[in-house]
C-alpha atoms as a PDB file:
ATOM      1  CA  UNK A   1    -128.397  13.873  44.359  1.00  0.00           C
ATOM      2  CA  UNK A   2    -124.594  12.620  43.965  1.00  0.00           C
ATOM      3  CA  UNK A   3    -122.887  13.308  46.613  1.00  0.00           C
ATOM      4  CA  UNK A   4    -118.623  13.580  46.263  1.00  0.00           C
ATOM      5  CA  UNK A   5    -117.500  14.589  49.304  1.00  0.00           C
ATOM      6  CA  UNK A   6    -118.404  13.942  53.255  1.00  0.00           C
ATOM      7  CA  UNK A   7    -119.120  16.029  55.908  1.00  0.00           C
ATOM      8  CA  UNK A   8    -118.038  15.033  59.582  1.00  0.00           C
ATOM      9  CA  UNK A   9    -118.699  17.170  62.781  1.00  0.00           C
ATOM     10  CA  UNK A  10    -116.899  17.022  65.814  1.00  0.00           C
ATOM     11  CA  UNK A  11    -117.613  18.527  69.367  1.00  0.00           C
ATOM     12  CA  UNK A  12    -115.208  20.610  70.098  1.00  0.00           C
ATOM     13  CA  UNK A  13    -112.391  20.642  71.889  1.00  0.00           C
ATOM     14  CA  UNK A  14    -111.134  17.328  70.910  1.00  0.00           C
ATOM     15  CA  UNK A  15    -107.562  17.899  69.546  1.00  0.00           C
ATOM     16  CA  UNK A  16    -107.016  14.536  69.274  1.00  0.00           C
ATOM     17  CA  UNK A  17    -110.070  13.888  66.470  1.00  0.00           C
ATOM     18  CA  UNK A  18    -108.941  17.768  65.176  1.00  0.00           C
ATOM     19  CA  UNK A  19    -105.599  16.302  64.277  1.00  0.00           C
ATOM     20  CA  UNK A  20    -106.913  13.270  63.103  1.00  0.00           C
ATOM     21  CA  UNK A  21    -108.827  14.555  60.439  1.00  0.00           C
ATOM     22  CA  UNK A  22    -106.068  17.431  59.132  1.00  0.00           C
ATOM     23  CA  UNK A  23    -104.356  14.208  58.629  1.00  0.00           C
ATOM     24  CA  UNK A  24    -106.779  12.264  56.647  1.00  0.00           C
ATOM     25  CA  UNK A  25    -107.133  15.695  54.394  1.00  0.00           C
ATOM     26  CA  UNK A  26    -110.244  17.121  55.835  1.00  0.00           C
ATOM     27  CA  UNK A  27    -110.326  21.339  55.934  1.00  0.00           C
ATOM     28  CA  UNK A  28    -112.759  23.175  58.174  1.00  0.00           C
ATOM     29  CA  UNK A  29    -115.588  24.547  56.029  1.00  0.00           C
ATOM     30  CA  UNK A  30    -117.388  25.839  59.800  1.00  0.00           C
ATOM     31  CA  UNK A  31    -118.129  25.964  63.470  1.00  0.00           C
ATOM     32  CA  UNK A  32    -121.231  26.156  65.596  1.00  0.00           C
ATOM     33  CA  UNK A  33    -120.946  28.117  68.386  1.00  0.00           C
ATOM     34  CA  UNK A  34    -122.228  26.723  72.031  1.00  0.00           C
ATOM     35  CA  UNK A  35    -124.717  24.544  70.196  1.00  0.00           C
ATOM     36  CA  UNK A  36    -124.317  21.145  71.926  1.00  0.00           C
ATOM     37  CA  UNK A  37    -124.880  20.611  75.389  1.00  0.00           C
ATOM     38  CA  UNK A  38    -122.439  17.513  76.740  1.00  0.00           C
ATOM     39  CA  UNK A  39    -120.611  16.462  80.025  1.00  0.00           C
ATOM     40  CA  UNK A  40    -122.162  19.497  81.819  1.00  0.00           C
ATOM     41  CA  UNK A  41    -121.676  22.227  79.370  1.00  0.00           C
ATOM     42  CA  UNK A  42    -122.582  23.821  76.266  1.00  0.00           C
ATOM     43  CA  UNK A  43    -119.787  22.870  73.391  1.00  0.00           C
ATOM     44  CA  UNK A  44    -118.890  23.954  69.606  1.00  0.00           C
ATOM     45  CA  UNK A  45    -119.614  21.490  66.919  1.00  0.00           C
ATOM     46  CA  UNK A  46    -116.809  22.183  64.059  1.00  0.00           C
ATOM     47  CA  UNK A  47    -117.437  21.046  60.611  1.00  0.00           C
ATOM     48  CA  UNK A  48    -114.638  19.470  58.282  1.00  0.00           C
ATOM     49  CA  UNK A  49    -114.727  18.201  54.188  1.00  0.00           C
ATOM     50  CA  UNK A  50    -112.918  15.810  52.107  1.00  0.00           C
ATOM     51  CA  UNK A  51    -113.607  15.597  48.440  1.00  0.00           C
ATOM     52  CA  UNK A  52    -114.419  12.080  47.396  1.00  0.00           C
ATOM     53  CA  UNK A  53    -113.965  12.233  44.146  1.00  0.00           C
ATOM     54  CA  UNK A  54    -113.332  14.920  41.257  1.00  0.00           C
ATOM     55  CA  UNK A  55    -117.493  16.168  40.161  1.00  0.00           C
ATOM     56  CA  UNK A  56    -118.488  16.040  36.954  1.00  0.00           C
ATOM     57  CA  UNK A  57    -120.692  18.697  35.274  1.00  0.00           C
ATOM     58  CA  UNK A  58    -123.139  17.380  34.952  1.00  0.00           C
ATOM     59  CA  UNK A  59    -123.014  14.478  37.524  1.00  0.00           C
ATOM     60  CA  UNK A  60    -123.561  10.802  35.783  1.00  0.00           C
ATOM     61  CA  UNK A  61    -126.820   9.336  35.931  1.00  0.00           C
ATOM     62  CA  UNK A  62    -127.120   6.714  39.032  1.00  0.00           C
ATOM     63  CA  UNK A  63    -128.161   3.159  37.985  1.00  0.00           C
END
């Protein structure tokens, strides 16, 4: 598998780490709903994407 772009996840809310990654390009691709418990209570886990690098079709062969 090649992979060309990364996935983060961020419990949510955390504007601060929500800005940071607008900034740095990321767009939301999704959100779990009430899926983490932490500091007492049940949180959303939001996923964001960045392409790494333009895909080929088909990928190169790793070496």
């Amino acid at each position: 598998m090649v992979w060309f772009g990364t996935p983060p996840g961020m419990t949510l809310p955390n504007d601060a780490s929500v800005a940071l990654h607008r900034v740095m390009g990321f767009e939301p691709v999704g959100t779990y709903r009430r899926i983490g418990w932490k500091h007492g209570g049940w949180h959303d886990v939001a996923w964001v994407q960045r392409r790494l690098a333009t895909a080929q079709d088909p990928p190169a062969e790793l070496r």
